[in-house]
N, C-alpha and C. Protein backbone atom coordinates (compact mmCIF):
# COMPACT_ATOMS: atom_id res chain seq x y z
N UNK A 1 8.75 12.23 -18.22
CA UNK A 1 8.01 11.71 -17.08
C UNK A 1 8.57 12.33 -15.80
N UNK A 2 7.77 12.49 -14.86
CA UNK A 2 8.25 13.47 -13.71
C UNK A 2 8.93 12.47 -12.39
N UNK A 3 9.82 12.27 -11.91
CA UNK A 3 10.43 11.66 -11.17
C UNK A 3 10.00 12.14 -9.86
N UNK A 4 8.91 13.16 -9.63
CA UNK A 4 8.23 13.69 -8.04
C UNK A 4 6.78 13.15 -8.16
N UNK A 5 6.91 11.58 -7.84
CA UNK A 5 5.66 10.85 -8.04
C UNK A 5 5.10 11.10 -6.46
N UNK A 6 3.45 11.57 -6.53
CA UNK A 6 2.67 11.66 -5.64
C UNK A 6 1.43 10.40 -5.56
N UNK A 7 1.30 10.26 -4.59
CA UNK A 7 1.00 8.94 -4.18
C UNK A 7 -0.75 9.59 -3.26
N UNK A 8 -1.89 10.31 -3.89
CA UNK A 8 -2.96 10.93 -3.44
C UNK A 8 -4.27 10.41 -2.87
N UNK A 9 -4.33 8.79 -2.11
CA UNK A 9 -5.15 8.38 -1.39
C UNK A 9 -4.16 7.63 -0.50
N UNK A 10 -4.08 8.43 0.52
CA UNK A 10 -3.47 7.59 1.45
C UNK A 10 -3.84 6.33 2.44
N UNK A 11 -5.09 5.84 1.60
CA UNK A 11 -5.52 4.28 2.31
C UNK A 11 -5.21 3.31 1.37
N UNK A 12 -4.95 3.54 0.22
CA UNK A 12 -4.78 2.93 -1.10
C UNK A 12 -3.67 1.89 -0.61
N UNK A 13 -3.67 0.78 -1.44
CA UNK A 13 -2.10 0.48 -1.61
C UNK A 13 -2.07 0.61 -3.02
N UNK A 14 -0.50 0.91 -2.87
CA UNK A 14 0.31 1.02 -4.61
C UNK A 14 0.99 -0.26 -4.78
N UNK A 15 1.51 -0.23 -5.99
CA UNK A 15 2.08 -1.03 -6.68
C UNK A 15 3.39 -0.20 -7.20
N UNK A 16 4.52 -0.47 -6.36
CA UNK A 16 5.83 0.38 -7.47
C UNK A 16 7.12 -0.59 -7.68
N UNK A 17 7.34 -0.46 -8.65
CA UNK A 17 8.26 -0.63 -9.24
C UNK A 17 9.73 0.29 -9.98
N UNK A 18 10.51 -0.57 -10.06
CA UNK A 18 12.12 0.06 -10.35
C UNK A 18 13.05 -0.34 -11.46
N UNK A 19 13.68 0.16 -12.35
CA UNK A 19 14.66 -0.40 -12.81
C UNK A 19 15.99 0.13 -12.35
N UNK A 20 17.07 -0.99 -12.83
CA UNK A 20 18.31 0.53 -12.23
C UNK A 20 18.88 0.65 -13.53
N UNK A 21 20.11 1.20 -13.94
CA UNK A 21 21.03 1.65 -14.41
C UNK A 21 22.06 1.00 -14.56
N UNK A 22 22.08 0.05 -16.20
CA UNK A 22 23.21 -0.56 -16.59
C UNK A 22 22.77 -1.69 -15.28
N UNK A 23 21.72 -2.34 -15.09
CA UNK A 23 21.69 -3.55 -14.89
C UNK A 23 22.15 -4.14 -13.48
N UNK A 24 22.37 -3.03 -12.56
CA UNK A 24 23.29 -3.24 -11.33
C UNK A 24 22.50 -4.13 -10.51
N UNK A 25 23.49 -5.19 -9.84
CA UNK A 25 23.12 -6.17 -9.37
C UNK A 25 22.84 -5.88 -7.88
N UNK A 26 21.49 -5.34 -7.62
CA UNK A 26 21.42 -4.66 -6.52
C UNK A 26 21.24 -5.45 -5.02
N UNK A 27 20.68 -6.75 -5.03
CA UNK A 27 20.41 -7.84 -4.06
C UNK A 27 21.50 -8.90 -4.09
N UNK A 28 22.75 -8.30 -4.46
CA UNK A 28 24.02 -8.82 -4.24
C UNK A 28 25.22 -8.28 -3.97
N UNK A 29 25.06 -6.92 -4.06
CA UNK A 29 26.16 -6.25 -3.45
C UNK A 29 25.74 -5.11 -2.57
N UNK A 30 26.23 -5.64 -1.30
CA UNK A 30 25.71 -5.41 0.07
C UNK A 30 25.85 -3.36 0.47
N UNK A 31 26.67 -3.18 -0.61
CA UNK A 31 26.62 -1.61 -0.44
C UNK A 31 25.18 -1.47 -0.88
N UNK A 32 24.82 -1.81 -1.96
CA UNK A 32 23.47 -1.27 -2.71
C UNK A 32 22.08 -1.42 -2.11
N UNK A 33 22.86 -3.32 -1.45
CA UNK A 33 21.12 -3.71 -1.07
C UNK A 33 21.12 -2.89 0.35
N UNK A 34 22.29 -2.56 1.46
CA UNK A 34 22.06 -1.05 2.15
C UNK A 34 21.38 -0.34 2.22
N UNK A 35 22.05 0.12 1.32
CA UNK A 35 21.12 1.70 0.41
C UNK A 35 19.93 1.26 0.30
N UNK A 36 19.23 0.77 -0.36
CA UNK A 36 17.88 0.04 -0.69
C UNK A 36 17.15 -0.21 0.76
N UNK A 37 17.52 -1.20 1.63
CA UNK A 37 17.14 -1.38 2.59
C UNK A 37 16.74 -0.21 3.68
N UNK A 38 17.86 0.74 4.04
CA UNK A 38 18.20 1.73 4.87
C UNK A 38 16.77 3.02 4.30
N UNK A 39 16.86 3.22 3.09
CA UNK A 39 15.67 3.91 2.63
C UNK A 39 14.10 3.42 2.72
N UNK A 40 13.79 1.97 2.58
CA UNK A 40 12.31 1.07 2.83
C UNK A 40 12.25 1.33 4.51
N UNK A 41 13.26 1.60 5.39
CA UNK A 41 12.91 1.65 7.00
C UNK A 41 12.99 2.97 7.20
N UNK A 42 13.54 3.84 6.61
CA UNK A 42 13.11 5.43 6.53
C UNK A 42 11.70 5.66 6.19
N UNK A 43 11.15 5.30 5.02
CA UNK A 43 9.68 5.47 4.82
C UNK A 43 8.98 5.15 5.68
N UNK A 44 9.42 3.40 6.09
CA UNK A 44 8.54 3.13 7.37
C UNK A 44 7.87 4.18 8.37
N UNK A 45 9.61 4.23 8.91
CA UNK A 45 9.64 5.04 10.25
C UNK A 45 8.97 6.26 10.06
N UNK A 46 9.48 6.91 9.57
CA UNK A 46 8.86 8.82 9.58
C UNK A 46 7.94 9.02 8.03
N UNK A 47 7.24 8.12 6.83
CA UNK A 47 6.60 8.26 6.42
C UNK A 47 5.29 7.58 5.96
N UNK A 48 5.03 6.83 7.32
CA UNK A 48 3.98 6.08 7.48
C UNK A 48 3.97 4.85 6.54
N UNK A 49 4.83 4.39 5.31
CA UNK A 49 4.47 3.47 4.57
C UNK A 49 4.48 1.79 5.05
N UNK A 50 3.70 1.32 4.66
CA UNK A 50 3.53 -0.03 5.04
C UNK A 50 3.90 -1.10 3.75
N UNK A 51 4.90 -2.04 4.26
CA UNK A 51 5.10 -2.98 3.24
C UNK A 51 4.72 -3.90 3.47
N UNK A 52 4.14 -4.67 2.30
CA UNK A 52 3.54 -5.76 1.97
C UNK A 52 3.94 -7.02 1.39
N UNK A 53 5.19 -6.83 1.31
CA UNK A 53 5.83 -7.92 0.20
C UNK A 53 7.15 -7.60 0.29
């Protein structure tokens, strides 16, 4: 499966989803949920995405 997912109507909304690796408890350890966070306001900012939930 190709990990360079394209996303080709840009009025659409998607639906995405994640798993991680060995189960990491990501909305509890504040390095991760960071990371996580710091990347959803990057898209925002400079790639137009809008969150919904």
């Amino acid at each position: 499966m190709s990990r360079k997912y394209k996303f080709h109507n840009p009025t659409a909304a998607y639906f995405v989803s994640f798993a991680t690796v060995y189960w990491i408890d990501v909305f509890t350890r504040e390095m991760y949920l960071k990371a996580l966070v710091d990347s959803i306001r990057y898209c925002r900012a400079h790639k137009g995405m809008e969150l919904f939930a």
